[in-house]
Protein backbone atom coordinates (compact mmCIF):
# COMPACT_ATOMS: atom_id res chain seq x y z
CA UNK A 1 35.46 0.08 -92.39
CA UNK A 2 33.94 1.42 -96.01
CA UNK A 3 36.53 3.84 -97.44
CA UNK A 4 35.11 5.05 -101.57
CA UNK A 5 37.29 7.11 -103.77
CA UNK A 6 36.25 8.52 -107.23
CA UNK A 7 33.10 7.51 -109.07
CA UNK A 8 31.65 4.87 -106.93
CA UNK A 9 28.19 4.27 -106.96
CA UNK A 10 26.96 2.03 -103.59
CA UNK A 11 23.74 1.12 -104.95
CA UNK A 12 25.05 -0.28 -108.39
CA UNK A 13 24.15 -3.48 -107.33
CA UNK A 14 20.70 -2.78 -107.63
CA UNK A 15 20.73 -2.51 -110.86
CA UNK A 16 19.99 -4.83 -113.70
CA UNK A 17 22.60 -7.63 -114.83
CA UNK A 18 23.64 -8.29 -117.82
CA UNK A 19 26.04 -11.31 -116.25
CA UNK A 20 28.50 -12.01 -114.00
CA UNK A 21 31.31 -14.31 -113.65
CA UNK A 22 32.92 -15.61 -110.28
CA UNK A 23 36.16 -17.03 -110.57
CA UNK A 24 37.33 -19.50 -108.08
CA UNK A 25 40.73 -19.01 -108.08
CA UNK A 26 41.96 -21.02 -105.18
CA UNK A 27 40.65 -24.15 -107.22
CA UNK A 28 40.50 -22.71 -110.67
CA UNK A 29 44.12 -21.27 -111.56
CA UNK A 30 43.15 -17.52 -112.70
CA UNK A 31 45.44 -17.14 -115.69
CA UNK A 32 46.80 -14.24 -117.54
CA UNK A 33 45.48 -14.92 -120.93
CA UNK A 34 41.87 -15.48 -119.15
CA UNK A 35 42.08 -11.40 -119.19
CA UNK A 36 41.95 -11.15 -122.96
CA UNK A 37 39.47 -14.08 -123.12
CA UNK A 38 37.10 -12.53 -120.63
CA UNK A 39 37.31 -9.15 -122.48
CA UNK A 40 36.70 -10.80 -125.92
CA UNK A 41 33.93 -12.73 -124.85
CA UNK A 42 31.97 -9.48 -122.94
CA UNK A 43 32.79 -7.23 -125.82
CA UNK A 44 31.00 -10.04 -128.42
CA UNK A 45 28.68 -11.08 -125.96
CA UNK A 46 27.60 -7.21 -125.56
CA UNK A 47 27.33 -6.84 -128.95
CA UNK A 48 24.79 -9.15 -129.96
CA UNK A 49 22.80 -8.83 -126.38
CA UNK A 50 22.43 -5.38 -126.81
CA UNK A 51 22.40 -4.90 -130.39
CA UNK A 52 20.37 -7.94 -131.42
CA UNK A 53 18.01 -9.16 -128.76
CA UNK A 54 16.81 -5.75 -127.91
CA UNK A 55 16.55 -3.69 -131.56
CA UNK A 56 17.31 -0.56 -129.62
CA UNK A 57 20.58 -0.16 -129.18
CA UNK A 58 23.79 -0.63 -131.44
CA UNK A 59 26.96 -0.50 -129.63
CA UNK A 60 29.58 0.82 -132.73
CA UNK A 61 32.93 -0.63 -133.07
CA UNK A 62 35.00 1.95 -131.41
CA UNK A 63 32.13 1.38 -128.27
CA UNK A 64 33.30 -2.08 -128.94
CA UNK A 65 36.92 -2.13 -129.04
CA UNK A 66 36.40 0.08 -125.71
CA UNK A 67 34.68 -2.28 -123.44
CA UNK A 68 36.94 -4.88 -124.67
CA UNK A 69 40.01 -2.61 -122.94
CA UNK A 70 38.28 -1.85 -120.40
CA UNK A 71 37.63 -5.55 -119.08
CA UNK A 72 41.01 -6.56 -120.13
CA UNK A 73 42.63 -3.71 -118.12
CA UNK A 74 40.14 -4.55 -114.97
CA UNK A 75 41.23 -7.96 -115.20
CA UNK A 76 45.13 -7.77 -115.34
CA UNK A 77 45.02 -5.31 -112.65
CA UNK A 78 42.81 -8.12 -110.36
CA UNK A 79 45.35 -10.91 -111.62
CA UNK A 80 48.47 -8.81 -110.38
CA UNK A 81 47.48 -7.45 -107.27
CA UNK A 82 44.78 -9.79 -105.51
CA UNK A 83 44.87 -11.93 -102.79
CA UNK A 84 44.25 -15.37 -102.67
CA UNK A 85 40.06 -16.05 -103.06
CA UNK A 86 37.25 -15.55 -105.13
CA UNK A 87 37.75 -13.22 -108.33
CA UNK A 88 33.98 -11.59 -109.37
CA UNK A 89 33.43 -10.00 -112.49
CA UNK A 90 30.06 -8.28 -113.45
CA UNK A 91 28.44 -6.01 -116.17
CA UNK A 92 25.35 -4.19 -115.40
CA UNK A 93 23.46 -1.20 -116.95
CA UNK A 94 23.24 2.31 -115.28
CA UNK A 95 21.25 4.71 -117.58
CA UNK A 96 22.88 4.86 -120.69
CA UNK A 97 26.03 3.56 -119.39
CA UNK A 98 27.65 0.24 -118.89
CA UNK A 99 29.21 -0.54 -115.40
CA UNK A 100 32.09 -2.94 -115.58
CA UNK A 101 32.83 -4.11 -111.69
CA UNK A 102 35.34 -6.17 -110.19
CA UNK A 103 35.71 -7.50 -106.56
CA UNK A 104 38.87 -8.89 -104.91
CA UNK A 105 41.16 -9.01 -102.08
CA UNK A 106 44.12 -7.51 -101.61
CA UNK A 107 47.10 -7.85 -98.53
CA UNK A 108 46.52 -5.29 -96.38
CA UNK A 109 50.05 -4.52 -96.44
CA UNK A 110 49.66 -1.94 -99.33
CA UNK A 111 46.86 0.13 -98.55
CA UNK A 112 48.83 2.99 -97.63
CA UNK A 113 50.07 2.83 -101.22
CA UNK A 114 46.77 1.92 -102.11
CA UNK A 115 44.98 4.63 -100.81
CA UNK A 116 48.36 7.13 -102.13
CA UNK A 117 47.41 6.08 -105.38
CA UNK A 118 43.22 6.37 -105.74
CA UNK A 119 43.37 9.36 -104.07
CA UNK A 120 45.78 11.00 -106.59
CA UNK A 121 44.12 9.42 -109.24
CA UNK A 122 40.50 11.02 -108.13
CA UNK A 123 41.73 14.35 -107.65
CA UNK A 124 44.13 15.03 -109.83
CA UNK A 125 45.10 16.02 -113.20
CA UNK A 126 44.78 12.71 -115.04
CA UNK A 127 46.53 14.13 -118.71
CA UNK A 128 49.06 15.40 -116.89
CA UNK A 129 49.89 12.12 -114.71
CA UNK A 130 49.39 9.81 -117.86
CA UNK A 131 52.66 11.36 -119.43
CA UNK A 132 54.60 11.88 -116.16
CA UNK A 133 54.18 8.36 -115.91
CA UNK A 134 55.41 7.36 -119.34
CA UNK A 135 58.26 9.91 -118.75
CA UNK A 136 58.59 8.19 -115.65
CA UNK A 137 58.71 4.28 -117.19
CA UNK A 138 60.95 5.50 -119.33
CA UNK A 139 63.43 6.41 -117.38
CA UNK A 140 63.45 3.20 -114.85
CA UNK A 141 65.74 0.29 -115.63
CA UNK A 142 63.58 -2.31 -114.81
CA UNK A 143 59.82 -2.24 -115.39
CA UNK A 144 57.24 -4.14 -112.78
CA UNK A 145 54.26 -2.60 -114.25
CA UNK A 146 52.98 0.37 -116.86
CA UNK A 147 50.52 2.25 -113.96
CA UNK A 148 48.70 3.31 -117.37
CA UNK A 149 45.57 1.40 -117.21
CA UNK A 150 43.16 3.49 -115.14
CA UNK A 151 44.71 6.50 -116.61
CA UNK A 152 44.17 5.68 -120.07
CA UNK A 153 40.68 4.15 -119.65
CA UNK A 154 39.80 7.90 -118.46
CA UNK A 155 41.68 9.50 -120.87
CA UNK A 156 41.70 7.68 -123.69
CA UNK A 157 37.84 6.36 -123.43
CA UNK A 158 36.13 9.15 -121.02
CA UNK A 159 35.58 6.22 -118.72
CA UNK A 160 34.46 6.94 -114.59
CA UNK A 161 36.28 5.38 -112.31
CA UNK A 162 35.17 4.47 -108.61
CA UNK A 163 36.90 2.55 -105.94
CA UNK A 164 35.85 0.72 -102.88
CA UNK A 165 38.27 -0.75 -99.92
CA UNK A 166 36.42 -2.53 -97.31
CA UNK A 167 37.77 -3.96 -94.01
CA UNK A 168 36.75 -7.97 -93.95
CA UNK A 169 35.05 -9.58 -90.63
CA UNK A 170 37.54 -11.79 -88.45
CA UNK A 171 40.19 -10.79 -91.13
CA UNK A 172 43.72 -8.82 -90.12
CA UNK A 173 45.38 -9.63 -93.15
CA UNK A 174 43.26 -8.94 -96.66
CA UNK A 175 41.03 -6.33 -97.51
CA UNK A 176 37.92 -6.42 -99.73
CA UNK A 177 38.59 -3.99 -103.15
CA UNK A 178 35.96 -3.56 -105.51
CA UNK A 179 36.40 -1.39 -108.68
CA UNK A 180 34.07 -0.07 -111.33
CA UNK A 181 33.96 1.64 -114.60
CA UNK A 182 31.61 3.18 -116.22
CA UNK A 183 31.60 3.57 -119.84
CA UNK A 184 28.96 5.76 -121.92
CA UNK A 185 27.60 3.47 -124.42
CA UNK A 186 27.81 4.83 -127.99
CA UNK A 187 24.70 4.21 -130.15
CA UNK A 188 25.38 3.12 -134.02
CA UNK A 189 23.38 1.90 -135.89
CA UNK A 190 25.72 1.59 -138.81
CA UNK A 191 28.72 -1.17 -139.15
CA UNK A 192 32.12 0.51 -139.49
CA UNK A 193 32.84 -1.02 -142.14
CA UNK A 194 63.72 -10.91 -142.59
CA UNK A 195 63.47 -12.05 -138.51
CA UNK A 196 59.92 -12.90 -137.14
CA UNK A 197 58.78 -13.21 -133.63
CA UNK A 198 55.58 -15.19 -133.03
CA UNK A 199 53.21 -14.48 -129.79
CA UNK A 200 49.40 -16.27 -128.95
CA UNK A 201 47.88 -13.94 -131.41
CA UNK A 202 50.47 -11.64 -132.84
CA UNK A 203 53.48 -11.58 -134.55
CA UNK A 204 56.05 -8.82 -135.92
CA UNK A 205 58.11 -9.13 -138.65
CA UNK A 206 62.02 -7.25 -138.69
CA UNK A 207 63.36 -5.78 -142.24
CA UNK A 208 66.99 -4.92 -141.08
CA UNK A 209 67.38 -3.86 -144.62
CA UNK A 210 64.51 -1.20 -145.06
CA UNK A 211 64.10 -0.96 -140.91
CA UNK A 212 60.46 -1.67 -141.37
CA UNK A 213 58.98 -3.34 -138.17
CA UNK A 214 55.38 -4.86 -138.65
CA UNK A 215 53.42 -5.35 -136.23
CA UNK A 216 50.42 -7.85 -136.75
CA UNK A 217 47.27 -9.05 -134.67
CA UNK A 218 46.48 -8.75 -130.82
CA UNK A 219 48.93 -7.56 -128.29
CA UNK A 220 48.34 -8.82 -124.66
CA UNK A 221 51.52 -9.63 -123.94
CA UNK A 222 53.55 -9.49 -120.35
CA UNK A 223 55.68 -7.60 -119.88
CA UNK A 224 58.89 -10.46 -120.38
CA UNK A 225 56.97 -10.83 -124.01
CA UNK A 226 57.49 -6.96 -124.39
CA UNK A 227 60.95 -7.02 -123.02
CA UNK A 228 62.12 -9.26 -125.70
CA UNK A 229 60.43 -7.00 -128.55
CA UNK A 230 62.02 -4.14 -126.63
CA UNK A 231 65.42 -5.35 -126.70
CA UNK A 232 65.26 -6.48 -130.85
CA UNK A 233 63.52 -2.89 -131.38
CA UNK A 234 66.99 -1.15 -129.60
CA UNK A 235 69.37 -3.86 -131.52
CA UNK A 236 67.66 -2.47 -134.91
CA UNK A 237 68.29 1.11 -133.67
CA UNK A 238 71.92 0.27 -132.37
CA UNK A 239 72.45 -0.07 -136.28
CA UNK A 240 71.30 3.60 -136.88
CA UNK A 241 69.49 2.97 -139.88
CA UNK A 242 68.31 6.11 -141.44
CA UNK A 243 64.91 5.88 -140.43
CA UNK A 244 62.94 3.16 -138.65
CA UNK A 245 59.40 2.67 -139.57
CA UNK A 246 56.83 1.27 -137.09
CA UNK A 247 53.92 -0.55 -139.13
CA UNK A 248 51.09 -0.74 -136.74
CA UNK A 249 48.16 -0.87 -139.48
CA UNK A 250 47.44 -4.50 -138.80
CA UNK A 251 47.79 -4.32 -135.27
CA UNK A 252 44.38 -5.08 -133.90
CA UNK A 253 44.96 -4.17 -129.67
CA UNK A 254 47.28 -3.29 -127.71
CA UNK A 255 47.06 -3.14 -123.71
CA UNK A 256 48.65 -0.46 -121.57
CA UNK A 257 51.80 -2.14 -120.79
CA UNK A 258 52.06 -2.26 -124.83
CA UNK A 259 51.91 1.74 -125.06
CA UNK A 260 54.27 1.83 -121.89
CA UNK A 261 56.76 -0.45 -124.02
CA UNK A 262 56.65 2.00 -127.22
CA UNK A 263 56.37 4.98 -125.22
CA UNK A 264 60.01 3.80 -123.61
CA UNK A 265 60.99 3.04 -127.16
CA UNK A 266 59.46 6.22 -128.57
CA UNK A 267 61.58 8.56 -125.95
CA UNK A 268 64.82 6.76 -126.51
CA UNK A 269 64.50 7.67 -130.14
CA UNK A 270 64.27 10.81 -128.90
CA UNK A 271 66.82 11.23 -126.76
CA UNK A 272 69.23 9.81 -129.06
CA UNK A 273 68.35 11.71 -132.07
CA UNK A 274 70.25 9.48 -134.72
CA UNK A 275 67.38 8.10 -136.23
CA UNK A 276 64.19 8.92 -138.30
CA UNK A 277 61.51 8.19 -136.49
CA UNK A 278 58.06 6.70 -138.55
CA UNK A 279 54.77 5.11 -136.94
CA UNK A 280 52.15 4.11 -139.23
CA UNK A 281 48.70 3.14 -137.86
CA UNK A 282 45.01 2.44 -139.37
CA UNK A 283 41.82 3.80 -138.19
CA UNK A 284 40.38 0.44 -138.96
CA UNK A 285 40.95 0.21 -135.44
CA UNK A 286 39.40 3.06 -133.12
CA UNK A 287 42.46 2.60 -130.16
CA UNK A 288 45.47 3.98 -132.52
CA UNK A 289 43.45 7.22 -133.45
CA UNK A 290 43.64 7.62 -129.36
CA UNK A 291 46.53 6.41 -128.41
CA UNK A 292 49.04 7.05 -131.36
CA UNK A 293 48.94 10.90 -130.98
CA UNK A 294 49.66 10.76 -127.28
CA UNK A 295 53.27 8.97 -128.76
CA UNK A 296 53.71 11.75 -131.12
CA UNK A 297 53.52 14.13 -128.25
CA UNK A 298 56.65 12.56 -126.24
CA UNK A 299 58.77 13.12 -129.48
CA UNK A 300 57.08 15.75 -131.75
CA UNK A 301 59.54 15.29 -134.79
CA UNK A 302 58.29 11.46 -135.34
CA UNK A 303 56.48 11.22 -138.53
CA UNK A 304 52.90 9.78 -137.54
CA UNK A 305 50.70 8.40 -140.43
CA UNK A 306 47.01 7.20 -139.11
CA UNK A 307 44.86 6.58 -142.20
């Protein structure tokens, strides 16, 4: 049994490598900070293969910052929802796009959900489900997962998505799911140029006095890390300040259950209407001029500042 949904291309493998990684996860314990390592190291590795070795083609930053999301997203989705076995990874090049793939297995106890899911995903209005969803998030007391990450890769970074689910020999209980995204490569050849909490490459600093919250480095967190910055955001807002400001100009990533968390945040601010609402960002880096707008949709009268 073969079943493909969305963008998948069956003969991918025949095309030129770039690398692959296997990860043995039954001996090797598959951990969630691998994610952002994996997605550092193919976004840097990328960068120099491509834009060094072969003198024809310059991946810019925002190209960059994208594949480094992508891979990220791939692999926190494979890290959540697999089975036990082998974890593969792979780049290869299609054209003049870059095909991120990974291969798992899943329980086959959810692929009617499964299958619920790809299908609305591949036909559907993808704009339209990304804010349902945050709508959605925000509304639920407890959060298991954002459901943002395939949504924003195609919204966010024009990204195709395809989907394979395919039925294992001699196996009842696990099913083989392979997913792959393809990303246009963007050619440039030109270099674009109080309290604290503390996180593996971030940290945020609280100014009860001038309710200025900075937020500093890379964001990968789970979502307990963004619970606890959740629940010190809504103890600064319980004070109703007269404005809260939301300093994101030195924040470097953020992954989708990030914008999930400030969405949440973003709507109760809304809701509650007893507080300014301020978000600065930097286009120093290329995800807040795509993703900071799509907050200042959910609550129109937030002052948004991206310089």
């Amino acid at each position: 049994m073969k079943t493909f949904f969305g963008n998948y291309r069956d003969k991918i493998a025949e095309k030129p490598g770039v690398f692959s990684i296997e990860f043995a996860a039954d001996e090797f314990s598959f951990k969630w900070e691998h994610c952002g390592l994996t997605a550092d190291f193919t976004g840097n590795y990328l960068y120099n293969v491509m834009s060094h070795e072969k003198k024809t083609v310059y991946l810019s930053e925002e190209s960059i910052h994208a594949i480094k999301y992508i891979v990220n997203e791939l692999l926190e989705n494979t890290l959540k929802f697999r089975s036990l076995g082998t974890v593969l990874f792979a780049c290869v090049t299609d054209g003049d796009e870059l095909a991120f793939i990974t291969a798992n297995t899943v329980n086959s106890s959810i692929l009617p959900t499964l299958v619920s899911k790809l299908e609305n995903i591949s036909n559907g209005n993808t704009e339209t489900m990304f804010f349902e969803r945050l709508e959605k998030n925000a509304a639920a007391e407890t959060q298991t997962g954002s459901g943002l990450g395939y949504l924003t890769m195609i919204n966010d970074y024009g990204a195709k998505i395809g989907w394979k689910i395919e039925s294992i020999p001699d196996e009842k209980e696990c099913l083989r799911f392979e997913t792959m995204v393809f990303l246009k490569i963007i050619n440039n050849k030109k270099e674009v140029n109080e309290m604290e909490m503390k996180g593996s490459g971030y940290n945020l600093n609280f100014d009860e006095k001038t309710g200025v919250v900075s937020f500093k480095g890379t964001f990968r967190c789970s979502n307990e890390e963004y619970a606890e910055i959740t629940k010190t955001l809504n103890e600064l807002a319980g004070n109703k300040p007269e404005k809260i400001t939301l300093d994101l100009t030195e924040m470097e990533f953020l992954n989708s259950s990030g914008i999930n968390m400030f969405a949440k945040f973003v709507i109760s601010m809304r809701n509650k209407g007893e507080t300014m609402l301020e978000m600065k960002g930097s286009n120093k880096f290329p995800w807040q001029g795509k993703s900071l707008p799509n907050l200042k949709k959910l609550y129109p009268a937030m002052t948004l500042t991206v310089l």
